[in-house]
Each structure stands twice: as structure tokens, then as C-alpha cells.
Protein backbone atom coordinates (compact mmCIF):
# COMPACT_ATOMS: atom_id res chain seq x y z
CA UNK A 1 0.00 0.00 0.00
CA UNK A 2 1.20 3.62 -0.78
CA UNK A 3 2.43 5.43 2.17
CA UNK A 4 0.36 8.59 1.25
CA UNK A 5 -3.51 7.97 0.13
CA UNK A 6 -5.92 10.16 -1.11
CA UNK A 7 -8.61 11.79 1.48
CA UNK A 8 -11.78 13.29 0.93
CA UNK A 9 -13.32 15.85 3.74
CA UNK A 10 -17.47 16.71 3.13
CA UNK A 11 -18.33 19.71 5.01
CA UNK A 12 -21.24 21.90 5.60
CA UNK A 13 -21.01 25.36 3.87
CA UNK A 14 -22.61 27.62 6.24
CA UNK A 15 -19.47 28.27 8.55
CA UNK A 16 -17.69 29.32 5.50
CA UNK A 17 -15.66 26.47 4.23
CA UNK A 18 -15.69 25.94 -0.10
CA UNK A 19 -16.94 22.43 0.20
CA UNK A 20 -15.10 19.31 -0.59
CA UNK A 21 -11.44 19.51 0.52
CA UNK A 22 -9.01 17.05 -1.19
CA UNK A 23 -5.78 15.84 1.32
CA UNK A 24 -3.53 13.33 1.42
CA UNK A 25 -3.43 11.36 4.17
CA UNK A 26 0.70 9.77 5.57
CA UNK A 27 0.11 6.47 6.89
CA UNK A 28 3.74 6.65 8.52
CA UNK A 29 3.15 9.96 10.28
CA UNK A 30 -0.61 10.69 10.72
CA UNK A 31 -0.12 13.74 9.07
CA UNK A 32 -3.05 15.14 6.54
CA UNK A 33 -1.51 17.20 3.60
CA UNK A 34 -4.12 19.56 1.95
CA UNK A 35 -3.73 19.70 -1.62
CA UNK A 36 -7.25 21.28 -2.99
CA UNK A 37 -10.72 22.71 -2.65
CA UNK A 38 -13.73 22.15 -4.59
CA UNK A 39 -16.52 24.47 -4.28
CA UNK A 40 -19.26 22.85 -3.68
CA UNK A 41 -23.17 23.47 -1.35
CA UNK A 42 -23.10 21.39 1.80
CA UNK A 43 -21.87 18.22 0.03
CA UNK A 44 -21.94 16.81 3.77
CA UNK A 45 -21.56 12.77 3.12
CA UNK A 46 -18.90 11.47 0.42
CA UNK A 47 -19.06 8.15 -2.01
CA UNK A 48 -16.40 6.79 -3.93
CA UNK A 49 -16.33 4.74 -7.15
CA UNK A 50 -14.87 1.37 -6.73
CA UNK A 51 -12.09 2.51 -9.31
CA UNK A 52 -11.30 5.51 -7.11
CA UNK A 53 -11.83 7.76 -10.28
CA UNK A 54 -14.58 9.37 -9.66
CA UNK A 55 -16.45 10.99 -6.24
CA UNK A 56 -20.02 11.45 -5.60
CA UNK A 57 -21.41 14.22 -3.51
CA UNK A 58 -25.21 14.91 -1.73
CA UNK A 59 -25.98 18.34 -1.64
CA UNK A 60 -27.78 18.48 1.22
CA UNK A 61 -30.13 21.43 0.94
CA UNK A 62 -33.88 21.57 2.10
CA UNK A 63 -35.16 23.59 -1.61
CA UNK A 64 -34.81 22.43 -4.97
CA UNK A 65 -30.81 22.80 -5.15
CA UNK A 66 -30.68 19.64 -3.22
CA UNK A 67 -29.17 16.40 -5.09
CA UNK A 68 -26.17 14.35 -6.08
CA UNK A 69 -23.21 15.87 -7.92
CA UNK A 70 -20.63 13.68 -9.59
CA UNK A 71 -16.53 14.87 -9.97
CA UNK A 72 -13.59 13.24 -11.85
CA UNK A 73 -10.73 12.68 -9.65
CA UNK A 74 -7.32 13.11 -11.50
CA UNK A 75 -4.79 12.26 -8.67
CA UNK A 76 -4.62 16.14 -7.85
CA UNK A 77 -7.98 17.78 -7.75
CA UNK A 78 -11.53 17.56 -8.36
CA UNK A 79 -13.42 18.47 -11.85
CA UNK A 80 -16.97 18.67 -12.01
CA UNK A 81 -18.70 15.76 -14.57
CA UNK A 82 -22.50 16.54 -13.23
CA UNK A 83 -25.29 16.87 -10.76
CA UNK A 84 -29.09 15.79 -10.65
CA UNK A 85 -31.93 16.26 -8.63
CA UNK A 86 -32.28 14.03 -5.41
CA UNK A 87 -35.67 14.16 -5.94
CA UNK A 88 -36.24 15.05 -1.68
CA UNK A 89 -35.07 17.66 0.48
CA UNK A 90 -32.16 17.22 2.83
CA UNK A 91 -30.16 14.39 1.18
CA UNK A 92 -27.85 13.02 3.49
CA UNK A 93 -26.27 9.96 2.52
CA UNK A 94 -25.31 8.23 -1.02
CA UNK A 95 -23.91 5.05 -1.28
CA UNK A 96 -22.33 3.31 -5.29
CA UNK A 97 -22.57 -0.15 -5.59
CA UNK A 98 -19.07 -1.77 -7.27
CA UNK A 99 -20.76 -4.49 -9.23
CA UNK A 100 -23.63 -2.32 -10.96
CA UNK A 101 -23.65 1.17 -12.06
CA UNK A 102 -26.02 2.66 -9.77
CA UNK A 103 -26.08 5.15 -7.07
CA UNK A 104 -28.75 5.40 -3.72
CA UNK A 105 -29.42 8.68 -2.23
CA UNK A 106 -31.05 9.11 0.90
CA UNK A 107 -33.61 12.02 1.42
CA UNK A 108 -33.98 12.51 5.16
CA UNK A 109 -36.41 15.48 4.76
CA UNK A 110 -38.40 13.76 2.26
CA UNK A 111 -38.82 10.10 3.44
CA UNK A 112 -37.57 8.88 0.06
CA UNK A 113 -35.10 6.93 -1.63
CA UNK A 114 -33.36 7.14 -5.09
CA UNK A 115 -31.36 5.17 -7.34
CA UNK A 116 -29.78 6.90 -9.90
CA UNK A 117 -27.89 4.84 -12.80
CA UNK A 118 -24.03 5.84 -13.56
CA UNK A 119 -22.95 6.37 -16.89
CA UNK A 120 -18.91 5.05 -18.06
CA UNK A 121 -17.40 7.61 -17.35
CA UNK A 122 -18.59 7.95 -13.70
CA UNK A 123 -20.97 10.87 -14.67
CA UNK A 124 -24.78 10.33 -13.22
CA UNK A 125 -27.36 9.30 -15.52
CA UNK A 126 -31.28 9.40 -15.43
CA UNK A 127 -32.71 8.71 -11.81
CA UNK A 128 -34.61 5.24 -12.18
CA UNK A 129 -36.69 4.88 -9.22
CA UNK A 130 -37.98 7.83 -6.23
CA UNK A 131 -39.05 5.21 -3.48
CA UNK A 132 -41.22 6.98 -0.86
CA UNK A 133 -41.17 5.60 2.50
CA UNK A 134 -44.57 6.63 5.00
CA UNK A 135 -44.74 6.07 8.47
CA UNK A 136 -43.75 7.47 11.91
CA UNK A 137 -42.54 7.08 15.48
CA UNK A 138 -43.72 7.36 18.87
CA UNK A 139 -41.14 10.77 19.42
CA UNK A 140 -43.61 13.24 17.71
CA UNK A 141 -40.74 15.94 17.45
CA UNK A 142 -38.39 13.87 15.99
CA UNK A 143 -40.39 11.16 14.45
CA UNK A 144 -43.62 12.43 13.21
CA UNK A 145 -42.41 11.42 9.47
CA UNK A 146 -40.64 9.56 7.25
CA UNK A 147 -36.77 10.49 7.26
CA UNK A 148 -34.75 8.10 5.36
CA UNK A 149 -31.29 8.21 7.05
CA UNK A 150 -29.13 5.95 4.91
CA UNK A 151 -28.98 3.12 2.54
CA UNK A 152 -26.44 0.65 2.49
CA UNK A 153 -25.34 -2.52 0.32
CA UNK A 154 -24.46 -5.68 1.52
CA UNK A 155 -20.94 -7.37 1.03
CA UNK A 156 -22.24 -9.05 -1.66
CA UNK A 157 -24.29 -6.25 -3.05
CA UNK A 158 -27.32 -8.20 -3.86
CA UNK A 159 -29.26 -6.38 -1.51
CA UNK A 160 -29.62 -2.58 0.12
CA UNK A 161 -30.57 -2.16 3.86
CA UNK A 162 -32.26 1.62 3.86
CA UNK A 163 -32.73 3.07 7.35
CA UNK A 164 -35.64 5.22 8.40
CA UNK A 165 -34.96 6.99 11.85
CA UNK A 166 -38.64 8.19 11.63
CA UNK A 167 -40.68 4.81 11.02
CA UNK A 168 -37.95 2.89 13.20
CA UNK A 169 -37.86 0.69 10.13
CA UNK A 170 -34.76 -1.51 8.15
CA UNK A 171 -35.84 -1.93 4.83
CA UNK A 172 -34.42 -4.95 2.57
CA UNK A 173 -34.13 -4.20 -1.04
CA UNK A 174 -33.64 -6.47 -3.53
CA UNK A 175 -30.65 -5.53 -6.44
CA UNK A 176 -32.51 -6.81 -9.61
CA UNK A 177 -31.50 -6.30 -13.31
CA UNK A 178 -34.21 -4.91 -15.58
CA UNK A 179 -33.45 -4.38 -19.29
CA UNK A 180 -30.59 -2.50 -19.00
CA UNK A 181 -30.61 -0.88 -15.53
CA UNK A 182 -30.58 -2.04 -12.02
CA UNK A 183 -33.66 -1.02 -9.58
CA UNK A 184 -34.76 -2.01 -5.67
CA UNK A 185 -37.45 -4.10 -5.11
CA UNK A 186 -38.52 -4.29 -1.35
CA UNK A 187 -37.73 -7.99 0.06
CA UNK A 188 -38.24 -7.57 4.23
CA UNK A 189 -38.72 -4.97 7.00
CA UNK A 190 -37.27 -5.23 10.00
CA UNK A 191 -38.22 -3.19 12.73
CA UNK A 192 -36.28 -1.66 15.12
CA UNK A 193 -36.47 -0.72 18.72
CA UNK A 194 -39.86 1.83 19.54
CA UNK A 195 -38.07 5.50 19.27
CA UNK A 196 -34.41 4.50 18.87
CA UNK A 197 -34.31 6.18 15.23
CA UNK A 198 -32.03 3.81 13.07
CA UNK A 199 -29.31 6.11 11.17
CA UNK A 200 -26.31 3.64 10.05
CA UNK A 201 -25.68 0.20 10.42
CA UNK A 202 -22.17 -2.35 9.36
CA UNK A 203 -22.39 -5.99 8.44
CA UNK A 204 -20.00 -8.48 8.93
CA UNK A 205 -18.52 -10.05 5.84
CA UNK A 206 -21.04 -12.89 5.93
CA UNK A 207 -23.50 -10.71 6.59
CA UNK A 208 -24.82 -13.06 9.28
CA UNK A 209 -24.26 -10.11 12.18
CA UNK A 210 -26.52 -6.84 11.43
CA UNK A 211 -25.41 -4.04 13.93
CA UNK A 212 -27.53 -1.19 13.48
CA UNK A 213 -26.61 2.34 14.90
CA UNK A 214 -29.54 4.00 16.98
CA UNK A 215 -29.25 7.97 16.98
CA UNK A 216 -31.83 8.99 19.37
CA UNK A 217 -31.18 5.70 22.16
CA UNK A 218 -27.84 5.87 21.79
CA UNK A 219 -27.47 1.85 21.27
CA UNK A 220 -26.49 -0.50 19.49
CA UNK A 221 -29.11 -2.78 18.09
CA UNK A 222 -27.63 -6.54 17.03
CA UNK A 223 -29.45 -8.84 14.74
CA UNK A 224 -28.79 -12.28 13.84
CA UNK A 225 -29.95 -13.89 10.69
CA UNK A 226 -31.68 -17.62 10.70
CA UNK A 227 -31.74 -18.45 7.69
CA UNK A 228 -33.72 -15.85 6.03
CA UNK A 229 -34.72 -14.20 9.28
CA UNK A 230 -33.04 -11.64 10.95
CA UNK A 231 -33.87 -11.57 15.02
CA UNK A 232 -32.87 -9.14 17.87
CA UNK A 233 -30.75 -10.63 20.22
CA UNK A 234 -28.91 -7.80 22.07
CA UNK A 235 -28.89 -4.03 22.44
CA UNK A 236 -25.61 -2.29 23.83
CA UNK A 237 -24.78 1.08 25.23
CA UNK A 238 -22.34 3.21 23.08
CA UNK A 239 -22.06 5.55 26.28
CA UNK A 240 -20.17 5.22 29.88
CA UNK A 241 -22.30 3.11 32.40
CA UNK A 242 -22.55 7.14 34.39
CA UNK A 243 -23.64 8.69 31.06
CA UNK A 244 -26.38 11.09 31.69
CA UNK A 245 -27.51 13.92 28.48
CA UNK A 246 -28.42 14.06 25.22
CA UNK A 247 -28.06 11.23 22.69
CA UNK A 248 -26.66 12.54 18.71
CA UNK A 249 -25.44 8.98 17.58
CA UNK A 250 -23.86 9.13 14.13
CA UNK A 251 -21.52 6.84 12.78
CA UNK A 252 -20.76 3.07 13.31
CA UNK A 253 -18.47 0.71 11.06
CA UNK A 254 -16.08 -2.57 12.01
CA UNK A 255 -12.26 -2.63 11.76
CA UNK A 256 -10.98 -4.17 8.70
CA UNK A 257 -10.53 -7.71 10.46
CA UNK A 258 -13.96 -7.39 11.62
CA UNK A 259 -12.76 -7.85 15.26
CA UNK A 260 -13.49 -4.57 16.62
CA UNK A 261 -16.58 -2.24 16.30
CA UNK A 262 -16.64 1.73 16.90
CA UNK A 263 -19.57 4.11 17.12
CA UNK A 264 -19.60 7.91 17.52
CA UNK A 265 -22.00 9.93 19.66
CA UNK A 266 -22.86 13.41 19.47
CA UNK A 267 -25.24 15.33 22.04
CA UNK A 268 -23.63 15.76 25.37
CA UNK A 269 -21.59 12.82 24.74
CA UNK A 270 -18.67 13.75 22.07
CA UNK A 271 -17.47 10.00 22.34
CA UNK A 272 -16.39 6.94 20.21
CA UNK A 273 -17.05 3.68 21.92
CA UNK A 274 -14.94 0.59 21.16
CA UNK A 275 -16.12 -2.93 21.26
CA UNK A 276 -14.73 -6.36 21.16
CA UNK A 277 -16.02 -8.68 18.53
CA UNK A 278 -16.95 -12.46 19.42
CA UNK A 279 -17.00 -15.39 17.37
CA UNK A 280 -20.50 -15.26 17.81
CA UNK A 281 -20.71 -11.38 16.69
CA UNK A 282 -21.80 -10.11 19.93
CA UNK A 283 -20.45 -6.77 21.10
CA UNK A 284 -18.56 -5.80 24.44
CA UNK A 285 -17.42 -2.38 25.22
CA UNK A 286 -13.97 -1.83 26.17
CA UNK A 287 -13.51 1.68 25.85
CA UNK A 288 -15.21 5.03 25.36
CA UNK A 289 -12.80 8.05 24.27
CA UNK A 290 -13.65 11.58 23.96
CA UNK A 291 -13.46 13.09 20.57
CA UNK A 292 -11.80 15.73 21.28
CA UNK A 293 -14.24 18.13 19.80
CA UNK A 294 -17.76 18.49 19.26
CA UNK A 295 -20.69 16.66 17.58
CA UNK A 296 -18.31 13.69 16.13
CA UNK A 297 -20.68 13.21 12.84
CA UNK A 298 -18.71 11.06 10.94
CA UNK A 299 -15.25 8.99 11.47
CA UNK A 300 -13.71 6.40 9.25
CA UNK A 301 -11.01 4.29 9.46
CA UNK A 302 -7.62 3.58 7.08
CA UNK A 303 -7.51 1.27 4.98
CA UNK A 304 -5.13 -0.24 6.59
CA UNK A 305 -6.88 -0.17 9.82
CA UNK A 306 -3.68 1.58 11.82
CA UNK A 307 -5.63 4.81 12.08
CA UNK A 308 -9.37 6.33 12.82
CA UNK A 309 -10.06 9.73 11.99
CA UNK A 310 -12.74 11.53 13.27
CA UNK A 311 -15.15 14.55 11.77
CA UNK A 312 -15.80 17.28 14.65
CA UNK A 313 -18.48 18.88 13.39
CA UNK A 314 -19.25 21.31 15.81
CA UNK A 315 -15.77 22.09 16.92
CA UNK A 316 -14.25 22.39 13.50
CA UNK A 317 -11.94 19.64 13.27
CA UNK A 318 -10.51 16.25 12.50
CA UNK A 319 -9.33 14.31 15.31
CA UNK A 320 -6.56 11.66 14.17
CA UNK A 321 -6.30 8.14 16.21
CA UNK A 322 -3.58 5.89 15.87
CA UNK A 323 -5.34 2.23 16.47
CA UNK A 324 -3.32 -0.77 17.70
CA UNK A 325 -4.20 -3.50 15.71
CA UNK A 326 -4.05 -6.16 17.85
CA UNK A 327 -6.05 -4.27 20.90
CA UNK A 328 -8.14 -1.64 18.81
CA UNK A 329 -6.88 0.88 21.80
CA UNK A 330 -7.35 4.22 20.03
CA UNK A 331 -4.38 6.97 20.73
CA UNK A 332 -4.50 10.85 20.41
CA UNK A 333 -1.38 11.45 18.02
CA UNK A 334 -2.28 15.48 18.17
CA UNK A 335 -2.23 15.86 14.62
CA UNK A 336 -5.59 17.60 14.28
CA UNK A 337 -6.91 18.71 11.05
CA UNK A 338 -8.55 22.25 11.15
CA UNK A 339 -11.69 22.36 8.80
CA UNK A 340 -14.62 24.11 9.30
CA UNK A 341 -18.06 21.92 9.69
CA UNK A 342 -16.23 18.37 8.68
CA UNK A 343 -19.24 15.69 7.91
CA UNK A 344 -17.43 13.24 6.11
CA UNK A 345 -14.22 11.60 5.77
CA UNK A 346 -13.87 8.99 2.84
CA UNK A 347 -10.24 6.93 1.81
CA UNK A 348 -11.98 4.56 -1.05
């Protein structure tokens, strides 16, 4: 692996950064390198193509300037192929398959879901479907509608589990081949625990372990899957057994060797929580670290697992963690990254 990798930083525009900032990222020193800018409205989550050459974008605005824009990467900077309609306000997550040439956006405003096909040369093409999701929650402030939080594939891409934080819904989609484009067709709900507000979830590479990331409980929720049937069997704390405040949960993935799992919270917590991974898939916290910052939206982790870096929102910066491999013990190295509003960090 190179020793320097490309990094990609979303942000929120209001605070006055330009948009997407390109870095490099030293996987001997921990050091980010900023190389360029691209101007861009709130693109606050990142995608990349599975050849690394090209980067999608949500614009997440509530009017009709949100969507999805597309850019060319070139090993040095941005350039701007195209943008599309999301088709809902306040998109806030996109996620491109490797095996087809689609793209799913997430409208949390709107309660909807689209899949947009990609053209060769990385550029969007036509959206194909505008899924609307209906429903709602017991928190009537925060759940009194749909909101469509994110949409993710499996390992093996044949299927995309979308997450509604205001139905407290998982819904299965089905990758199927139609003429010549790729669509969702629903295949199962599952539902998830009364007011907890599902926002991200990981899988583990059999996709027999489901954890799914609860913003407003601040838990973990932990499926198994019999069979065809995926069944509760745990929920975990992301927070200190004292923990008293507000719950912002936001971000939740496994190391590369699948035998560690981290989640973020925001709210009064401005943590990441580290788990051990059993041979069974359960969870069991080991550590909670602050962020050092505020409202930790996003984090993501190396590609060679040795570091974690996480997205300080509200604080305007990037915390960097060196990560034993062997442990998953996550270490200050004080090389923060200042940025105003970071929302997403993405390597490949």
C-alpha cells in the first residue's frame, strides 16, 4: 500500500468552508496534507467509485438545489462531470454499488429513496426509481415522518438495507437487473427498537451479524440472521455506564478484520465507543474516548486499519487516532486537522 492515500473531507457550507477539501493522508506519520478545494453546497456525506476515479457528492439542501453531484478525480484535484436532482429535500447519505452502475441517495427530509444509474465515465445518468417511504414514530418531534437516514449494500451487493430513523424501520431491497438498468425491489422490513431512530448500520462479511446504529437511544441494536430471518438478540450502550444527556449517535463501522466495532455519539456525549467482537458477533465495550471536539458526525477508518479519523463537526476539526491492531486501543497522536463543519471523511 502507498504510504500517502488520497482523502476526501465533506463539510457543511454555512461556517464558510468551499466544500469538498481534497488531502492526502501519511500512513507513517498521521499527518493530513491539503492539496485542494472544490466548491461545492453542503456536500456533507462522500461516495467513492470502486475505481477511485470518480467521487459522488449529496448536496444536502432543504429547496430544490438539493441532489447528487458527480466529480472526476485526477490524482490532484476535483473536476466537475454533473449533478441531478435528489428528488427530496435534505439528502444526506449516497452510497455506489461496485458491481452495478447505480447510485442510492437518501432524502432525510423527504422520506424517500433514489437510485440513480451511472454512466462510463462515472458521470450520473437518469434517476430510475424515487421510493417513498410513510410512516412514523412514537417521538412526535423527531419522528412524526418519514426520514430516510441511509442506505447501504451488503458485502455481496445483492441487496440494500435503507434506514428510516422516523418509522424505526430496516428496509431490505432487492438488487434486480431490468433491461438494461438495475432497480430495488422491497424484500423484508425489520423493525427496530420503539423511538431508537435507526441512522447507520455495518455488516460483517457474511453478513450473518446486522449491527444497526440508533441515533436517538444511543445503542447499538444486534441482529442475527436464521436463515432468512433476521432476530434481535442484544442491544448495547455506546455511552459510559454514568452517562447522563443528550443522545446525537452518528456513525458506526467494524475494523478491517472485523474484530473490533466503533460508534460515535454526538449530544452531550462527544465519544467513540470501542467494542470487542466475538465469534459469535456479539459486542462488548472496552472503551469510550472523547473526541476531542464536538458533535463527532462522521469517522472512518484507514484502509489499513492503523488509524481512525474523526469529523468534529461542531468544533471544526478532525481528530486523528492511531489504532493498535491487535487491541483496537485508540491513541491521540495530536495531529488535528482544522476544517470548518467536517461531515465526512472517505479513503476509497
Amino acid at each position: 500500500m502507498a504510504q500517502e492515500i488520497p482523502m476526501f473531507v465533506g463539510t457543511y457550507t454555512n461556517k464558510g468552508s468551499q466544500g469538498i477539501y481534497f488531502y492526502r493522508f501519511d500512513l507513517r506519520s498521521g499527518e493530513a496534507t491539503l492539496y485542494s478545494n472544490t466548491a461545492s453546497e453542503d456536500p456533507s456525506f462522500l461516495a467513492r467509485s470502486a475505481d477511485g476515479k470518480t467521487l459522488y457528492a449529496v448536496n444536502e439542501k432543504g429547496d430544490s438545489t438539493a441532489g447528487i453531484s458527480a466529480y472526476r478525480f485526477n490524482d490532484d484535484a476535483l473536476s466537475f462531470l454533473n449533478a441531478l436532482p435528489a428528488g427530496g429535500s435534505y439528502p444526506c447519505h449516497v452510497a455506489v454499488a461496485k458491481r452495478y452502475p447505480i447510485a442510492v441517495v437518501s432524502n432525510y427530509g423527504g422520506g424517500s429513496l433514489a437510485v440513480f444509474s451511472v454512466e462510463e465515465n462515472g458521470a450520473l445518468g437518469e434517476r430510475v426509481q424515487l421510493i417513498q417511504q410513510n410512516g412514523s414514530g412514537p417521538d412526535s418531534t423527531r419522528q412524526e415522518s418519514s426520514h430516510v437516514h441511509s442506505a447501504f449494500f451488503t458485502p455481496d451487493e445483492k441487496f440494500v438495507y435503507v434506514q428510516n430513523l422516523g418509522t424505526d424501520k430496516v428496509t431490505i431491497y432487492r438488487v434486480e437487473k431490468t433491461d438494461n438498468s438495475f432497480s430495488l425491489v422491497e424484500d423484508d422490513v425489520i423493525s427496530t427498537p420503539a423511538g431508537g431512530g435507526p441512522r447507520h448500520v455495518t455488516f460483517d462479511n457474511k453478513t450473518k451479524n446486522l449491527y444497526v446504529l440508533l441515533e436517538m437511544g444511543g445503542m447499538i441494536a444486534h441482529y442475527k440472521k436464521d436463515k432468512k430471518t433476521w432476530t434481535l438478540v442484544d442491544t448495547v450502550s455506546i455511552n459510559e455506564e454514568d452517562f447522563e444527556g443528550e443522545n446525537g449517535s452518528a456513525e458506526i463501522k467494524l475494523s478491517p478484520d472485523g474484530n473490533f466495532l466503533y460508534a460515535s455519539n454526538r449530544g452531550d456525549a462527544n465519544s467513540i465507543a470501542q467494542f470487542s467482537v466475538d465469534k459469535e458477533g456479539a459486542l462488548h465495550q472496552q472503551y469510550v474516548y472523547s473526541t476531542g471536539g464536538q458533535g463527532p458526525r462522521n469517522f472512518n477508518i484507514t484502509p489499513d486499519g492503523r488509524y481512525i479519523l474523526v469529523a468534529n463537526q461542531n468544533s471544526d476539526n478532525i481528530v486523528v487516532f492511531q489504532r493498535d491492531i491487535e487491541t483496537g486501543v485508540l491513541t491521540d497522536i495530536e495531529k488535528n486537522i482544522e476544517i470548518a463543519s467536517p461531515a465526512c471523511i472517505v479513503f476509497k
